[in-house]
PDB file of N, CA and C in Angstrom:
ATOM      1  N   UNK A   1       9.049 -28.391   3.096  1.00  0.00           N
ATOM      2  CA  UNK A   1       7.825 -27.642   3.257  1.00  0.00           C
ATOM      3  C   UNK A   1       8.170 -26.191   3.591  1.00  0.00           C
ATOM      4  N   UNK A   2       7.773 -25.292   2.804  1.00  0.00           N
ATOM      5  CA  UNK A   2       8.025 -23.729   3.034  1.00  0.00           C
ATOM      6  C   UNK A   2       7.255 -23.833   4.458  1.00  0.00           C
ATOM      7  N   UNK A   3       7.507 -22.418   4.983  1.00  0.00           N
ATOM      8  CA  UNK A   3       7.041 -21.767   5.986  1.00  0.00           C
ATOM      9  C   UNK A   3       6.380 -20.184   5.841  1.00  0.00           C
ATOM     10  N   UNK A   4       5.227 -20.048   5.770  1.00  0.00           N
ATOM     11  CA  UNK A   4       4.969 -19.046   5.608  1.00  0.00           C
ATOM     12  C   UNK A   4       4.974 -18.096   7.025  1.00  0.00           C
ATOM     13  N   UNK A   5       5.320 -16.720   6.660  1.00  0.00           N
ATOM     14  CA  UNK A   5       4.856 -16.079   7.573  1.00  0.00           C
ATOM     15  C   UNK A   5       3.678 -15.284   7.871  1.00  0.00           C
ATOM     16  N   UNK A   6       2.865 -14.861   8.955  1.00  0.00           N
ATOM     17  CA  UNK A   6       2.062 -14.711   9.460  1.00  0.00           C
ATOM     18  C   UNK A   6       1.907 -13.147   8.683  1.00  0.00           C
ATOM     19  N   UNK A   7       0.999 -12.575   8.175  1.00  0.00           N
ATOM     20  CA  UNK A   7       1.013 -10.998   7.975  1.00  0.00           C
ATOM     21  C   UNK A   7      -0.690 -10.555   7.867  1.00  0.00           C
ATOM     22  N   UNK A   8      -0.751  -9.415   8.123  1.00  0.00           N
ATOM     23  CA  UNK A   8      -2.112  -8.756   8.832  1.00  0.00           C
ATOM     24  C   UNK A   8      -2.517  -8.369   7.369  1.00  0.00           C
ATOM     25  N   UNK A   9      -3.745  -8.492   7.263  1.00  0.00           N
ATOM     26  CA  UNK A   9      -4.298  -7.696   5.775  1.00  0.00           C
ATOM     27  C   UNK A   9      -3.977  -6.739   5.751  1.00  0.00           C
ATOM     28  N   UNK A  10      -2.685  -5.376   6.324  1.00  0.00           N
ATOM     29  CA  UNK A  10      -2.598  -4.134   6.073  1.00  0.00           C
ATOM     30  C   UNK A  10      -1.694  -4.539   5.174  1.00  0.00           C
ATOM     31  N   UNK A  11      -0.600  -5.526   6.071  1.00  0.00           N
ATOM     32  CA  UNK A  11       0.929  -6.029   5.054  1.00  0.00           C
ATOM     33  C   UNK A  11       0.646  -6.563   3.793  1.00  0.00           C
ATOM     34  N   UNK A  12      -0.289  -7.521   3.598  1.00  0.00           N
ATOM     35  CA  UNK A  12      -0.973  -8.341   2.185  1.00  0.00           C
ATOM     36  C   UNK A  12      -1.655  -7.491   1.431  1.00  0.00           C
ATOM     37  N   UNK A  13      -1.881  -6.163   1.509  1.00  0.00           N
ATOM     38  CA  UNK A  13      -2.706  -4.706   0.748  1.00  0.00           C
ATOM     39  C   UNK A  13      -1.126  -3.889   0.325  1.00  0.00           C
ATOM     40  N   UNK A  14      -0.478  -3.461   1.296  1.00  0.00           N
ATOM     41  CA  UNK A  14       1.013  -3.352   0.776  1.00  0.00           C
ATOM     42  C   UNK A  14       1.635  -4.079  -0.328  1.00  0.00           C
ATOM     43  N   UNK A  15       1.390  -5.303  -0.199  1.00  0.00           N
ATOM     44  CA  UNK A  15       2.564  -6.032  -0.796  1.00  0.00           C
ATOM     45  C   UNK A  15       1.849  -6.042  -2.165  1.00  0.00           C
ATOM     46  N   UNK A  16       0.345  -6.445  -2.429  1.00  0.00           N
ATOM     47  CA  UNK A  16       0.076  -5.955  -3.631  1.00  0.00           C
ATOM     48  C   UNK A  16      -0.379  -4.801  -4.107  1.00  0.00           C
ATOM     49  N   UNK A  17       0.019  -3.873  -3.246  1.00  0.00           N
ATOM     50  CA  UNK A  17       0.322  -2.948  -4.645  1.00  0.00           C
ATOM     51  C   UNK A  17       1.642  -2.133  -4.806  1.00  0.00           C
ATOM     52  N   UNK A  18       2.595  -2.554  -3.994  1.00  0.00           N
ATOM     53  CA  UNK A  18       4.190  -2.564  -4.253  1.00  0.00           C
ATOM     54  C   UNK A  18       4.034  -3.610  -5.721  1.00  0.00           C
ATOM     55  N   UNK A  19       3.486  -4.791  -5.617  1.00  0.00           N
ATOM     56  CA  UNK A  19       3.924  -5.412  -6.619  1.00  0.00           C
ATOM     57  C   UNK A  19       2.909  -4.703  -8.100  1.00  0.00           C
ATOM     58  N   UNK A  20       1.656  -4.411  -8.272  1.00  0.00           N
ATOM     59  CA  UNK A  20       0.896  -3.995  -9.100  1.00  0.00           C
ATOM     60  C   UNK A  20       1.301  -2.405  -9.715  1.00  0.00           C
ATOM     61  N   UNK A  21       1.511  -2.151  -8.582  1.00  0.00           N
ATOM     62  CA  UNK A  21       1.642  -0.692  -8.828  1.00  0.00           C
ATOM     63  C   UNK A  21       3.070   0.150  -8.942  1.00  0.00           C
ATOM     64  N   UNK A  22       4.189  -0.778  -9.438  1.00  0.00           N
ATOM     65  CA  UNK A  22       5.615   0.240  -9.231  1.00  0.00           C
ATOM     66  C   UNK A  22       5.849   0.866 -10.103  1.00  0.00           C
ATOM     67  N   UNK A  23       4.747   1.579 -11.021  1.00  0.00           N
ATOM     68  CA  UNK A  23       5.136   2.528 -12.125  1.00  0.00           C
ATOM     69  C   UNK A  23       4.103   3.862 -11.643  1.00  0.00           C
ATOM     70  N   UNK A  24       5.054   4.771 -11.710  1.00  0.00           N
ATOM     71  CA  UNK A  24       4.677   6.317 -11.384  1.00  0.00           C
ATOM     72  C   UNK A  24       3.715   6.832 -12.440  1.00  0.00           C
ATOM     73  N   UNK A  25       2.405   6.733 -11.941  1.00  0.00           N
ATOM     74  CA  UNK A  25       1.363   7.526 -13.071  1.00  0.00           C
ATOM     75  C   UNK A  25       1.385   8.677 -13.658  1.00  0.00           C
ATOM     76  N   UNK A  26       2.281   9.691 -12.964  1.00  0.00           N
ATOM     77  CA  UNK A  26       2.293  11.057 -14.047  1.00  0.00           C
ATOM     78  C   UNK A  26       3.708  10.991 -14.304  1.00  0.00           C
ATOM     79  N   UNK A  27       4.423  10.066 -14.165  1.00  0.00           N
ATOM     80  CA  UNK A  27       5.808  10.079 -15.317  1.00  0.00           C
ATOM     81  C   UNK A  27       6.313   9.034 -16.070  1.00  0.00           C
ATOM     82  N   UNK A  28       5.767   8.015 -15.515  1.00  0.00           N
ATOM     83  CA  UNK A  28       5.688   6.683 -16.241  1.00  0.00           C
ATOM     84  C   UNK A  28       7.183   5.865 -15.432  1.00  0.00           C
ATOM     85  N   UNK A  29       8.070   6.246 -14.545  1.00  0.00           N
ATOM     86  CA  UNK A  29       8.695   6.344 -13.853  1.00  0.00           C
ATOM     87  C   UNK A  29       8.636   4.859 -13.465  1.00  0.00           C
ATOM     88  N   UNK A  30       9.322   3.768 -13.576  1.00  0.00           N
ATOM     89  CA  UNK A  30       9.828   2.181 -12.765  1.00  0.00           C
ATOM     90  C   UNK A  30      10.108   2.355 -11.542  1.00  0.00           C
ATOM     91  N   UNK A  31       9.869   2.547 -10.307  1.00  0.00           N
ATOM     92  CA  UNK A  31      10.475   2.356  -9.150  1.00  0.00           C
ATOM     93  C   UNK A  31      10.620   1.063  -8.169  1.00  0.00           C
ATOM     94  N   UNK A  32      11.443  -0.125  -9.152  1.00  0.00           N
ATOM     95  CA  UNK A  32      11.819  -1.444  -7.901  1.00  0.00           C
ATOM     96  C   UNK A  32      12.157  -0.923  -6.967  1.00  0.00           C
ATOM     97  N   UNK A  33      13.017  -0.253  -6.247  1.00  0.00           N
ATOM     98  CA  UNK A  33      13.058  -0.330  -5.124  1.00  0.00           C
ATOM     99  C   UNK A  33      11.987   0.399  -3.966  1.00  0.00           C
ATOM    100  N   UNK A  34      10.945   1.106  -4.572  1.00  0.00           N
ATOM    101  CA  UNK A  34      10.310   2.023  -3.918  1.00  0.00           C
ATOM    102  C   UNK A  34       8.975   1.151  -3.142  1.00  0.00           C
ATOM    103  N   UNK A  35       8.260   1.757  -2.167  1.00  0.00           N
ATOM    104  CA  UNK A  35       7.133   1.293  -1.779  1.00  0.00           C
ATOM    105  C   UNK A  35       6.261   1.884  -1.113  1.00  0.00           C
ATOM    106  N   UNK A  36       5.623   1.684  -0.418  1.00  0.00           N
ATOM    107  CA  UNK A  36       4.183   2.574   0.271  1.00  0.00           C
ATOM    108  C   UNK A  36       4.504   2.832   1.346  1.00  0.00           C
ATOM    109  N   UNK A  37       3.964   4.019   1.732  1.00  0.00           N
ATOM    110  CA  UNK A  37       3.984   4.312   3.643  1.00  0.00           C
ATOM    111  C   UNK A  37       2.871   4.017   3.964  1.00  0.00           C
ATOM    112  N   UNK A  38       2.541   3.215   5.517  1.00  0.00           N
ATOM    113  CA  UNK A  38       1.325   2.977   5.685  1.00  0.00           C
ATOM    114  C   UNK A  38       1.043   3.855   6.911  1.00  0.00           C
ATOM    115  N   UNK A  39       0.497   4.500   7.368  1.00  0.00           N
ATOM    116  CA  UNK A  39      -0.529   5.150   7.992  1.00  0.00           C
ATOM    117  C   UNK A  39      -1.887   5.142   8.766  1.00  0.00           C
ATOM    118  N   UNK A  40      -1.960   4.722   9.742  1.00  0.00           N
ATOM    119  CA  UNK A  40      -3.344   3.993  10.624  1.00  0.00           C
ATOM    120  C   UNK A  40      -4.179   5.247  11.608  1.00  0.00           C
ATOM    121  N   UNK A  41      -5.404   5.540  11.452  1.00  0.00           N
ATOM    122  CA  UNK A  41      -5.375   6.416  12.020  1.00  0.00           C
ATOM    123  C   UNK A  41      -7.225   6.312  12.292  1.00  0.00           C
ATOM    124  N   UNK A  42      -7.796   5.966  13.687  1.00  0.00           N
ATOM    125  CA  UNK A  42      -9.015   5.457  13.514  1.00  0.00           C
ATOM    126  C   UNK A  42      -9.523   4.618  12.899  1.00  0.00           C
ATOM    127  N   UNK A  43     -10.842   5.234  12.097  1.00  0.00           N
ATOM    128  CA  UNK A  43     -11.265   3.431  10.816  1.00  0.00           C
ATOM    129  C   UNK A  43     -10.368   3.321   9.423  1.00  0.00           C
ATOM    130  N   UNK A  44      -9.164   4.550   9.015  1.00  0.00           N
ATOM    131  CA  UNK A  44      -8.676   4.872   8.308  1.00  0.00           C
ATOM    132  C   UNK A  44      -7.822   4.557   8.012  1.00  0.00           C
ATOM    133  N   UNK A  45      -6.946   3.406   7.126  1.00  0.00           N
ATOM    134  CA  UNK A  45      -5.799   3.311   6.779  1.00  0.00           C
ATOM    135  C   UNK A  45      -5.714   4.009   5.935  1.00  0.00           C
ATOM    136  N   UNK A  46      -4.141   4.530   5.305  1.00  0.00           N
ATOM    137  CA  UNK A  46      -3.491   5.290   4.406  1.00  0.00           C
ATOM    138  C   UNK A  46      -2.310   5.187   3.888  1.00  0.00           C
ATOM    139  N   UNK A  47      -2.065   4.451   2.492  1.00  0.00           N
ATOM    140  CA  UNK A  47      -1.361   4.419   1.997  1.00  0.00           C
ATOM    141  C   UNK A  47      -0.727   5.640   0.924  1.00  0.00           C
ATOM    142  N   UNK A  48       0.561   5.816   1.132  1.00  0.00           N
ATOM    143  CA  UNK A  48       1.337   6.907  -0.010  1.00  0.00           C
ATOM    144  C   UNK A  48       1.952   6.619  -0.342  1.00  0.00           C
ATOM    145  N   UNK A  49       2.759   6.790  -1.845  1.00  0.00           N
ATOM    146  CA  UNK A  49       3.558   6.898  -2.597  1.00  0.00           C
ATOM    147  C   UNK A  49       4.105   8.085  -2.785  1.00  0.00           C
ATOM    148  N   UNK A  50       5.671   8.491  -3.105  1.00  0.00           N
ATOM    149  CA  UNK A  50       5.842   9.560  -3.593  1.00  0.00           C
ATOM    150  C   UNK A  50       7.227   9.084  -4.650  1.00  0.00           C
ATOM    151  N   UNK A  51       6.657   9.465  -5.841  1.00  0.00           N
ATOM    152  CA  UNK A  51       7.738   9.361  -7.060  1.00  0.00           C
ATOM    153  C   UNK A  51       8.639   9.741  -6.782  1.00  0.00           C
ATOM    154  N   UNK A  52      10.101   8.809  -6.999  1.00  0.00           N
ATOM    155  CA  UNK A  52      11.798   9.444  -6.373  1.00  0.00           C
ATOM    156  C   UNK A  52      11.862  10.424  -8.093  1.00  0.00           C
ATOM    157  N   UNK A  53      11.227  10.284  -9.265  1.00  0.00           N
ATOM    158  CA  UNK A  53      11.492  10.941 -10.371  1.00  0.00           C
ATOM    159  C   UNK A  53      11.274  12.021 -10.206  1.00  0.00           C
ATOM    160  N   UNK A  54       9.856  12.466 -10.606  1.00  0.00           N
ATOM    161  CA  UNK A  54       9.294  13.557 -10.528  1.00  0.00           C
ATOM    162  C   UNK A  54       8.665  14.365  -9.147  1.00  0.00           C
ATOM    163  N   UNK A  55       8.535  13.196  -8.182  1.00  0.00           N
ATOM    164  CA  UNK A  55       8.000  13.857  -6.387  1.00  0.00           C
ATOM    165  C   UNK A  55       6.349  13.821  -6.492  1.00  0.00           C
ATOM    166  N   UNK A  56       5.982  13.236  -8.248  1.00  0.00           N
ATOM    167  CA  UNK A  56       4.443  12.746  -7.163  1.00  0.00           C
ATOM    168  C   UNK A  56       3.940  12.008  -6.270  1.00  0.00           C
ATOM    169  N   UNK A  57       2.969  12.520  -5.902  1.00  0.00           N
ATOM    170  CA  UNK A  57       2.337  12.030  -4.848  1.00  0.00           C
ATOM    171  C   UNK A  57       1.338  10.818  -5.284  1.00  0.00           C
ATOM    172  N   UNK A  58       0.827  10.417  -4.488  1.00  0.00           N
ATOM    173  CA  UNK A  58      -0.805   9.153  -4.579  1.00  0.00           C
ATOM    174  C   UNK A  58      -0.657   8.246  -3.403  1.00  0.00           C
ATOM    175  N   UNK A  59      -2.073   8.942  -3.249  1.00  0.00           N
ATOM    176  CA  UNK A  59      -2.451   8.541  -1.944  1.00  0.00           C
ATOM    177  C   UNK A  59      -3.545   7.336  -1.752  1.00  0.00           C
ATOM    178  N   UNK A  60      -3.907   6.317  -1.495  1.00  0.00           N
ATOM    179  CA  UNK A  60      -5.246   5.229  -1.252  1.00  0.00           C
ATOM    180  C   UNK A  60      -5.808   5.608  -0.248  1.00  0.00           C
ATOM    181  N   UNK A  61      -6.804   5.288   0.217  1.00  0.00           N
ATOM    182  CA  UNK A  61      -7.118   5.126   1.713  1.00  0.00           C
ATOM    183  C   UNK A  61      -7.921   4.025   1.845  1.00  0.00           C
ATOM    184  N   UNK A  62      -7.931   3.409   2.801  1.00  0.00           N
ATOM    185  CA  UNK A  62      -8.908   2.454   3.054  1.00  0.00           C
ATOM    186  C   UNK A  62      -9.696   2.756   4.075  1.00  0.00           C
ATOM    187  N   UNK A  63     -11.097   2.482   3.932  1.00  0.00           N
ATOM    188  CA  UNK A  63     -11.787   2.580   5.435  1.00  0.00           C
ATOM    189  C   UNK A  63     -12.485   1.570   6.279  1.00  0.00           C
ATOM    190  N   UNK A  64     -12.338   1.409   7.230  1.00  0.00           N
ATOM    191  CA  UNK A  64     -12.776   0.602   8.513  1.00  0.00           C
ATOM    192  C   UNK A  64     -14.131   0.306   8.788  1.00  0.00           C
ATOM    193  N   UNK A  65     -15.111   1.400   8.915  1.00  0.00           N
ATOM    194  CA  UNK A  65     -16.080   1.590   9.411  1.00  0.00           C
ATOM    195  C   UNK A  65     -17.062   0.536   9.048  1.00  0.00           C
ATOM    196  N   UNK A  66     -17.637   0.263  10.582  1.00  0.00           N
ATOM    197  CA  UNK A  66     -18.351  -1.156  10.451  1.00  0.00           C
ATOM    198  C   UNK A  66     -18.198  -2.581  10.105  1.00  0.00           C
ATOM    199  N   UNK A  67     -16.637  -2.564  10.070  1.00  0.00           N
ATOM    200  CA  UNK A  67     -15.972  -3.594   9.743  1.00  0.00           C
ATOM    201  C   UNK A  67     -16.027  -4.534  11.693  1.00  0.00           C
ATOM    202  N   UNK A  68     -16.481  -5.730  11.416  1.00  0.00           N
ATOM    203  CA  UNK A  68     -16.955  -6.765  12.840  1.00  0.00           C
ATOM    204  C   UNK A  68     -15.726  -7.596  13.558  1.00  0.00           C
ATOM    205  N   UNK A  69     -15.402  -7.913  11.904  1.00  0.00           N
ATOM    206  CA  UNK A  69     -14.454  -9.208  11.700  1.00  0.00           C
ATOM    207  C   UNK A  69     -15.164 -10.435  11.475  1.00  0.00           C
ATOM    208  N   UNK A  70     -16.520 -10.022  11.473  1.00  0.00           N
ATOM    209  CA  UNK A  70     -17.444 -11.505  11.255  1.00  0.00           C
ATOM    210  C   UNK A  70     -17.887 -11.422  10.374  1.00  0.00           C
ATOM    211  N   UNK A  71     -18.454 -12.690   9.394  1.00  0.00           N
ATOM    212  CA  UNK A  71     -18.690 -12.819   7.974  1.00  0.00           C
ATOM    213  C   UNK A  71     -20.259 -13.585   8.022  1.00  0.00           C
TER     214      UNK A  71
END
């Protein structure tokens, strides 16, 4: 029986789009080894990328606000 580990919806938002997203939109650029910085800041998460090819940037953000935790 695997064991999963425990990870916060910031890590499970990371991980897919490390996996969706490892091609650089203004150079077309493959980056396996590359991934997102995450960034927390109030209701604001913030994810970045920066192309090791060309040095673009792209940024996500996610926002918080009014979020309960209840459904």
């Amino acid at each position: 029986m695997a064991v999963q580990r425990a990870r916060s919806p910031f890590d499970r938002l990371r991980q897919r789009l490390e996996d969706d997203e490892l091609r650089c939109r203004a150079c077309g650029h493959r980056d396996p080894d590359g991934g997102w910085r995450v960034t927390a800041a109030g209701s604001r998460v913030r994810y970045e990328y920066a192309c090791p090819s060309c040095g673009a940037h792209e940024t996500k953000t996610v926002r918080l606000d009014g979020y309960t935790g209840r459904r």
